[in-house]
PDB file of N, CA and C in Angstrom:
ATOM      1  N   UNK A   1     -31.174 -29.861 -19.590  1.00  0.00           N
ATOM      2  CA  UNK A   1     -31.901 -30.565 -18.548  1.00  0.00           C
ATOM      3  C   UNK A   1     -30.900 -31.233 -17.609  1.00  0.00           C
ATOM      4  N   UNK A   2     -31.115 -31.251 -16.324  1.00  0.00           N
ATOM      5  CA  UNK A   2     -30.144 -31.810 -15.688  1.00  0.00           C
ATOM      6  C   UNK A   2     -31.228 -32.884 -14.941  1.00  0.00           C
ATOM      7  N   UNK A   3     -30.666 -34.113 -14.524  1.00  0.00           N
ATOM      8  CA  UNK A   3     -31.295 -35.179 -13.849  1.00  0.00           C
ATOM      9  C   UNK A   3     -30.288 -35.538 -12.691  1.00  0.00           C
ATOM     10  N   UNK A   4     -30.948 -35.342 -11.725  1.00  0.00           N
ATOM     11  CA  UNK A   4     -30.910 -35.350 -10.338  1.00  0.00           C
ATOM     12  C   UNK A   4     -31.025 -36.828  -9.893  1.00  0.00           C
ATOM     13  N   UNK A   5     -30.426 -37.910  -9.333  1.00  0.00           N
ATOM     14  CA  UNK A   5     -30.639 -39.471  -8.887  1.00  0.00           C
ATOM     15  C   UNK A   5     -30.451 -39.263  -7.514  1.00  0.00           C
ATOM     16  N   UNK A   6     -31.757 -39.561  -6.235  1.00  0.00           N
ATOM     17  CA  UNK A   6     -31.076 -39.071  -5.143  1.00  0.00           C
ATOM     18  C   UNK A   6     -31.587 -40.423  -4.424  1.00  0.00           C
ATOM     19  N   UNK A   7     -30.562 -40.926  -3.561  1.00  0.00           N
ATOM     20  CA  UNK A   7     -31.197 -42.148  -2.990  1.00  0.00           C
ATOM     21  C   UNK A   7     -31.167 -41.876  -1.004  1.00  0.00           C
ATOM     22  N   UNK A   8     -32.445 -41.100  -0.502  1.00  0.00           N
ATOM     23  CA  UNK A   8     -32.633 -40.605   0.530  1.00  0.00           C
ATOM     24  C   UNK A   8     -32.575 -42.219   1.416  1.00  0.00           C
ATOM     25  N   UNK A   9     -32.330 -41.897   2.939  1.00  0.00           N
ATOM     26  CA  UNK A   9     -32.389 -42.861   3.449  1.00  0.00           C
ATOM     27  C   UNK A   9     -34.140 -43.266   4.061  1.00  0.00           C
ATOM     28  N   UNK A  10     -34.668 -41.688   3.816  1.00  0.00           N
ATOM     29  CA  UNK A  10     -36.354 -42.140   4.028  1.00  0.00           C
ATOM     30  C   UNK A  10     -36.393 -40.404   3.496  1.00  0.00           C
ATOM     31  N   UNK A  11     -38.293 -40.907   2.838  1.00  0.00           N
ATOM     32  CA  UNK A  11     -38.730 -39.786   2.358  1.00  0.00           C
ATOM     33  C   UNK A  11     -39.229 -39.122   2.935  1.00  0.00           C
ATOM     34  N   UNK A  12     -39.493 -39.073   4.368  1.00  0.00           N
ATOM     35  CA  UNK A  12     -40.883 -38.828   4.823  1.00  0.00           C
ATOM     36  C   UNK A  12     -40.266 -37.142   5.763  1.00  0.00           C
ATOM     37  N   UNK A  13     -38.593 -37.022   5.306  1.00  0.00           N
ATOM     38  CA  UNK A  13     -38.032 -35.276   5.384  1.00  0.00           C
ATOM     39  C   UNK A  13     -38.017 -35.416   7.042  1.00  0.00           C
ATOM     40  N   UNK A  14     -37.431 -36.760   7.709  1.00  0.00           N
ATOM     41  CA  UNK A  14     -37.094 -36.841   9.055  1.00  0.00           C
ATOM     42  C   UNK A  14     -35.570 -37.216   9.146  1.00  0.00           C
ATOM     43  N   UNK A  15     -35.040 -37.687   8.423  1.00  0.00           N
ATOM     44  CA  UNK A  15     -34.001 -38.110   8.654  1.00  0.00           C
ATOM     45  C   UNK A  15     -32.665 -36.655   7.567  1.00  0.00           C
ATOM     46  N   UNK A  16     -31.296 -36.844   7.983  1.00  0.00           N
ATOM     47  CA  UNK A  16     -30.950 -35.060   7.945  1.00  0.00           C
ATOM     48  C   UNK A  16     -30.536 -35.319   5.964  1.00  0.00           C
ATOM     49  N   UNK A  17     -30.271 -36.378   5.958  1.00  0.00           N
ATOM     50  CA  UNK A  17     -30.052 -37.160   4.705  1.00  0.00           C
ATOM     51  C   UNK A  17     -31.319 -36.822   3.489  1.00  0.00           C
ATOM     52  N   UNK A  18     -32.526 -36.849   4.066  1.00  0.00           N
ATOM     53  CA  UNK A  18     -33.527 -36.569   3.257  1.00  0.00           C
ATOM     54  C   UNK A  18     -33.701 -35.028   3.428  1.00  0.00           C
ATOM     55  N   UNK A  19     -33.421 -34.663   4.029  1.00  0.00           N
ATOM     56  CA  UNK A  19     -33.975 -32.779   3.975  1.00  0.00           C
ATOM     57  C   UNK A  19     -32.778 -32.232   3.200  1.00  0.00           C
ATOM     58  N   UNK A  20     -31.376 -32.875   2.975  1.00  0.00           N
ATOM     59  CA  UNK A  20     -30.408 -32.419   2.117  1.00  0.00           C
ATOM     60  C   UNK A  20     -30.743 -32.673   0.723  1.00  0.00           C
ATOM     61  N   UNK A  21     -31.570 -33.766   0.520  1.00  0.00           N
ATOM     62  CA  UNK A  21     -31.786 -34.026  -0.537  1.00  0.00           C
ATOM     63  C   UNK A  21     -33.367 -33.324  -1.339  1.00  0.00           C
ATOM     64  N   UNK A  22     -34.236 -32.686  -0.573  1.00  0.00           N
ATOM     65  CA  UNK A  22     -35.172 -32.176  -0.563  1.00  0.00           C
ATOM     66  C   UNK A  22     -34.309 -29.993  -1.220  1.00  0.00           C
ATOM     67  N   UNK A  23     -33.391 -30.039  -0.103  1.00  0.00           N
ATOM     68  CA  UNK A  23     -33.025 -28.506  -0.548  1.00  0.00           C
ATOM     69  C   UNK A  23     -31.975 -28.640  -1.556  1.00  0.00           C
ATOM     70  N   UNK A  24     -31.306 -29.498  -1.982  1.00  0.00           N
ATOM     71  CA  UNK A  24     -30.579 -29.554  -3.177  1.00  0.00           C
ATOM     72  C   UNK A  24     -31.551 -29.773  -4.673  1.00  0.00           C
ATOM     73  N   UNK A  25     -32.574 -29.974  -4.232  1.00  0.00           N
ATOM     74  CA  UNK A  25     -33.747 -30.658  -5.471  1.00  0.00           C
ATOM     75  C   UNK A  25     -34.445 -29.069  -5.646  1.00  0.00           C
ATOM     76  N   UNK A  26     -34.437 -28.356  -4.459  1.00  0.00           N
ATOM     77  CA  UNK A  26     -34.969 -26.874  -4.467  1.00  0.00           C
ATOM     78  C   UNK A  26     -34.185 -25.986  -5.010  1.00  0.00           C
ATOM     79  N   UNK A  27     -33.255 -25.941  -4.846  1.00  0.00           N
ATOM     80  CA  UNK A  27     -32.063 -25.194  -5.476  1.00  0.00           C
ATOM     81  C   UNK A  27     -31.847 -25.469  -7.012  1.00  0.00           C
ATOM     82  N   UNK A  28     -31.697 -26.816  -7.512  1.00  0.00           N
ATOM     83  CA  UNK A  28     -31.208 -27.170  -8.700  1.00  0.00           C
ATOM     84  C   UNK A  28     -32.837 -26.585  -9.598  1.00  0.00           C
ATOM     85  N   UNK A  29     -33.563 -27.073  -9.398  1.00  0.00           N
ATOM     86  CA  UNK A  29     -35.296 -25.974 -10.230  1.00  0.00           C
ATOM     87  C   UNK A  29     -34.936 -25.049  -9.732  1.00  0.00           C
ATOM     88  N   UNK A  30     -34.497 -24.387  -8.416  1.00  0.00           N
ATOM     89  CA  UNK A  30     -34.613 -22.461  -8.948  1.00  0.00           C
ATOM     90  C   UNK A  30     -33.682 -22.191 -10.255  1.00  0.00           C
ATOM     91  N   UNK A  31     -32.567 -22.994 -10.236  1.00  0.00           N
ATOM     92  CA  UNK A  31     -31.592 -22.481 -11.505  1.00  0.00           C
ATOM     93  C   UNK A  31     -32.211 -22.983 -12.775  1.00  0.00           C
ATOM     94  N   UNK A  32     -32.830 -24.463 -12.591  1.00  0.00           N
ATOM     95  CA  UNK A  32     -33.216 -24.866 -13.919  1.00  0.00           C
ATOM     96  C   UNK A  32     -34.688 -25.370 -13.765  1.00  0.00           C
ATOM     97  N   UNK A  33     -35.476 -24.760 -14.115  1.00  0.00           N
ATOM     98  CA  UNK A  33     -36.772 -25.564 -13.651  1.00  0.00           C
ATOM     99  C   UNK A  33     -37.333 -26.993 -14.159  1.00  0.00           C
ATOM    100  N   UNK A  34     -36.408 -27.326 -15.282  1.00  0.00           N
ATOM    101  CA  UNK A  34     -36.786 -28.501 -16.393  1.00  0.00           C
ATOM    102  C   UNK A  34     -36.125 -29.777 -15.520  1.00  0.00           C
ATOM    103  N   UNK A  35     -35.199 -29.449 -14.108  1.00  0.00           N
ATOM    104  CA  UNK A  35     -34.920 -30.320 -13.410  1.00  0.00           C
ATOM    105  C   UNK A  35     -35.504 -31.570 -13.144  1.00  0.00           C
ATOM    106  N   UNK A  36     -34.919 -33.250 -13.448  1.00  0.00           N
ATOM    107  CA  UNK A  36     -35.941 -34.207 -13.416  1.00  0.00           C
ATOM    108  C   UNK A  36     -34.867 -35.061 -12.248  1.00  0.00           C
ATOM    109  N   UNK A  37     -35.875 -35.342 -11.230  1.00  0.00           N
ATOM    110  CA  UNK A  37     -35.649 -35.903 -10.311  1.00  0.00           C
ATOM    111  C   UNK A  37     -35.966 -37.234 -10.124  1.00  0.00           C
ATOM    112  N   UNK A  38     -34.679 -37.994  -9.880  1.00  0.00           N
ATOM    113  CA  UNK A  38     -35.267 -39.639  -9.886  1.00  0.00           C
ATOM    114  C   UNK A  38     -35.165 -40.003  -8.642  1.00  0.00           C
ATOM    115  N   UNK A  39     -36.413 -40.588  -7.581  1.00  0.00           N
ATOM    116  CA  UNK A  39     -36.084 -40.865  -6.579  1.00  0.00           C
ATOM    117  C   UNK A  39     -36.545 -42.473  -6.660  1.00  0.00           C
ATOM    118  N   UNK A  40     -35.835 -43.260  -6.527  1.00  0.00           N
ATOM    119  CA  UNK A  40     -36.402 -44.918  -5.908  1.00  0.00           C
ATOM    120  C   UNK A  40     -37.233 -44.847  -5.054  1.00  0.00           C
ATOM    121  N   UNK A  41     -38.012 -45.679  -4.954  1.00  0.00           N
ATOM    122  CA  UNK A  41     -38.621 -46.159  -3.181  1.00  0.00           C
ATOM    123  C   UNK A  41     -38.609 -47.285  -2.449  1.00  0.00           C
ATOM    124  N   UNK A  42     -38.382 -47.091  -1.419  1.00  0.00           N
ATOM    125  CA  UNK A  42     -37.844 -48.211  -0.777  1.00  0.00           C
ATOM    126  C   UNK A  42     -39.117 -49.221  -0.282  1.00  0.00           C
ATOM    127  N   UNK A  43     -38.872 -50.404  -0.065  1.00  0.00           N
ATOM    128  CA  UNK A  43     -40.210 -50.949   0.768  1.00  0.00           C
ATOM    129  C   UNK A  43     -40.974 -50.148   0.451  1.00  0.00           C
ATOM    130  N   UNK A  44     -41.546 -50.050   2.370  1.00  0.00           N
ATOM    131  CA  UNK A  44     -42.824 -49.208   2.439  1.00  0.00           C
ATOM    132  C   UNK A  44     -42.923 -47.741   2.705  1.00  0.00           C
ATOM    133  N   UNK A  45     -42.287 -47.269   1.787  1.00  0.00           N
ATOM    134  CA  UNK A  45     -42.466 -46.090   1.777  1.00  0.00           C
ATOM    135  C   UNK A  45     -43.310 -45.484   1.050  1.00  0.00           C
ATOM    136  N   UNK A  46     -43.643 -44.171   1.445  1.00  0.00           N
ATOM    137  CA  UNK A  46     -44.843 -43.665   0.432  1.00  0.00           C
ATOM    138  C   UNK A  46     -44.560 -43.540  -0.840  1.00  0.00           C
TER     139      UNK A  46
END
């Protein structure tokens, strides 16, 4: 199992920081699908 900690600067896949972190999270499940992703949330974010 690999665990993924990604601390985006927003989730909402606008900023270039979050879409890197969106296709590295895509990539790591195509190789391993048991991939567990920890994302924080900030404030008000969704």
């Amino acid at each position: 199992m690999i665990v993924y900690i990604a601390y985006p600067t927003s989730l909402n896949l606008q900023s270039a920081n979050a879409l890197q972190t969106f296709t590295t999270l895509r990539e790591l499940r195509a190789r391993r699908p048991d991939t567990l992703a920890l994302i924080p949330r900030w404030g008000n974010e969704p």
